[in-house]
Protein backbone atom coordinates (compact mmCIF):
# COMPACT_ATOMS: atom_id res chain seq x y z
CA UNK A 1 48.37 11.22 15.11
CA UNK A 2 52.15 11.53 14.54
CA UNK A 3 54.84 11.10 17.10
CA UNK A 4 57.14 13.75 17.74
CA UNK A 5 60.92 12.12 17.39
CA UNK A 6 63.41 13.71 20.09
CA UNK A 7 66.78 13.42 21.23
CA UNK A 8 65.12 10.90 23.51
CA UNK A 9 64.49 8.36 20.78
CA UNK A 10 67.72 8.66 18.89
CA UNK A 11 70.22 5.31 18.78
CA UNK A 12 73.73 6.66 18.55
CA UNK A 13 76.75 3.91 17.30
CA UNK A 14 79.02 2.72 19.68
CA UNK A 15 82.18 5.11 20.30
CA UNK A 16 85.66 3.83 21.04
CA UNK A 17 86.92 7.27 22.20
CA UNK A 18 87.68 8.52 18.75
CA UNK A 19 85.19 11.84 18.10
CA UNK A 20 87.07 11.73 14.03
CA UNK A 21 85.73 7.82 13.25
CA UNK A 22 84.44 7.45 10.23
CA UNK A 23 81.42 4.90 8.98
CA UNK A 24 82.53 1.90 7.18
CA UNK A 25 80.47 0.20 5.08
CA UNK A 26 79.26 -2.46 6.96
CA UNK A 27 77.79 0.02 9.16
CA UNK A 28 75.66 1.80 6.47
CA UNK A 29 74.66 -1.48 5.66
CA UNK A 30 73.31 -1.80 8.96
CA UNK A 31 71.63 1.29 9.72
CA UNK A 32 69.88 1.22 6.24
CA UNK A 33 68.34 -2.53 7.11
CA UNK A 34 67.46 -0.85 10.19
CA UNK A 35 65.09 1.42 8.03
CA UNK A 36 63.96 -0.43 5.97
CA UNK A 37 62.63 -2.62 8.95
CA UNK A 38 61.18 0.93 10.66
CA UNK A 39 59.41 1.64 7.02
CA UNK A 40 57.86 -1.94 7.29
CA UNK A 41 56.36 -0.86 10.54
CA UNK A 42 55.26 2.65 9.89
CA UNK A 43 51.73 3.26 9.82
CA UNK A 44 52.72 6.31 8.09
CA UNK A 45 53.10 6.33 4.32
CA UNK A 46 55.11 9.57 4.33
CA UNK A 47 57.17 8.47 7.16
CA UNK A 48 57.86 4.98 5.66
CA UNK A 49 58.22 6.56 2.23
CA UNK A 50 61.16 9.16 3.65
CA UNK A 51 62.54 6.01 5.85
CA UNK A 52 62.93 3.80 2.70
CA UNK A 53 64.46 6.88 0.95
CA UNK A 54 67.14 7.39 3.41
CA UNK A 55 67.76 3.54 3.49
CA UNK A 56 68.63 3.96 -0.56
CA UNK A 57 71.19 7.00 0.86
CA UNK A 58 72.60 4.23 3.43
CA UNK A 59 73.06 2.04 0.61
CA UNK A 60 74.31 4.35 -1.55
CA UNK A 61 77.18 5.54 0.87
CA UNK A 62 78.10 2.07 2.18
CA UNK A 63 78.69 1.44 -1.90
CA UNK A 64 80.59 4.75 -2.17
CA UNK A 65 84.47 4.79 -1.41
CA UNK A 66 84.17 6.92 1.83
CA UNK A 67 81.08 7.54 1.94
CA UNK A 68 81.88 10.72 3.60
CA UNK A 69 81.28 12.81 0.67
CA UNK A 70 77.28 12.02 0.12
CA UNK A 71 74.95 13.73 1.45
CA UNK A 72 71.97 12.64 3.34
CA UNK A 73 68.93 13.02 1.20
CA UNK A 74 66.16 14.73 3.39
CA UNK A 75 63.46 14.92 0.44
């Protein structure tokens, strides 16, 4: 049985009052160990397969300059 992921279970990053901040490195870094510690977890091989995939995005962006221009791959 899968679990339905809502606004309920999203983690948001910290805000200092800036809407405009962009991601630095460090915190792609992050969020991408953070997947690849959810795709440990899953009991789900599609779900830890896409959760692994968008950890090699994270990575990819926190290599990147700005990472502002990537885009998230959803595939």
């Amino acid at each position: 049985m899968m679990t339905k992921i809502g606004p309920q279970n999203r983690t948001t990053l910290p805000q200092s009052g800036c809407q405009d901040e962009m991601l630095i490195s460090e915190d792609y870094k992050q969020l991408a160990e953070r997947c690849m510690r959810l795709a440990s977890e899953c009991s789900d091989p599609d779900g830890a397969e896409a959760l692994r995939a968008l950890a090699l995005d994270y990575l990819a962006r926190a290599g990147g300059p700005t990472g502002r221009d990537r885009a998230l791959s959803w595939e």
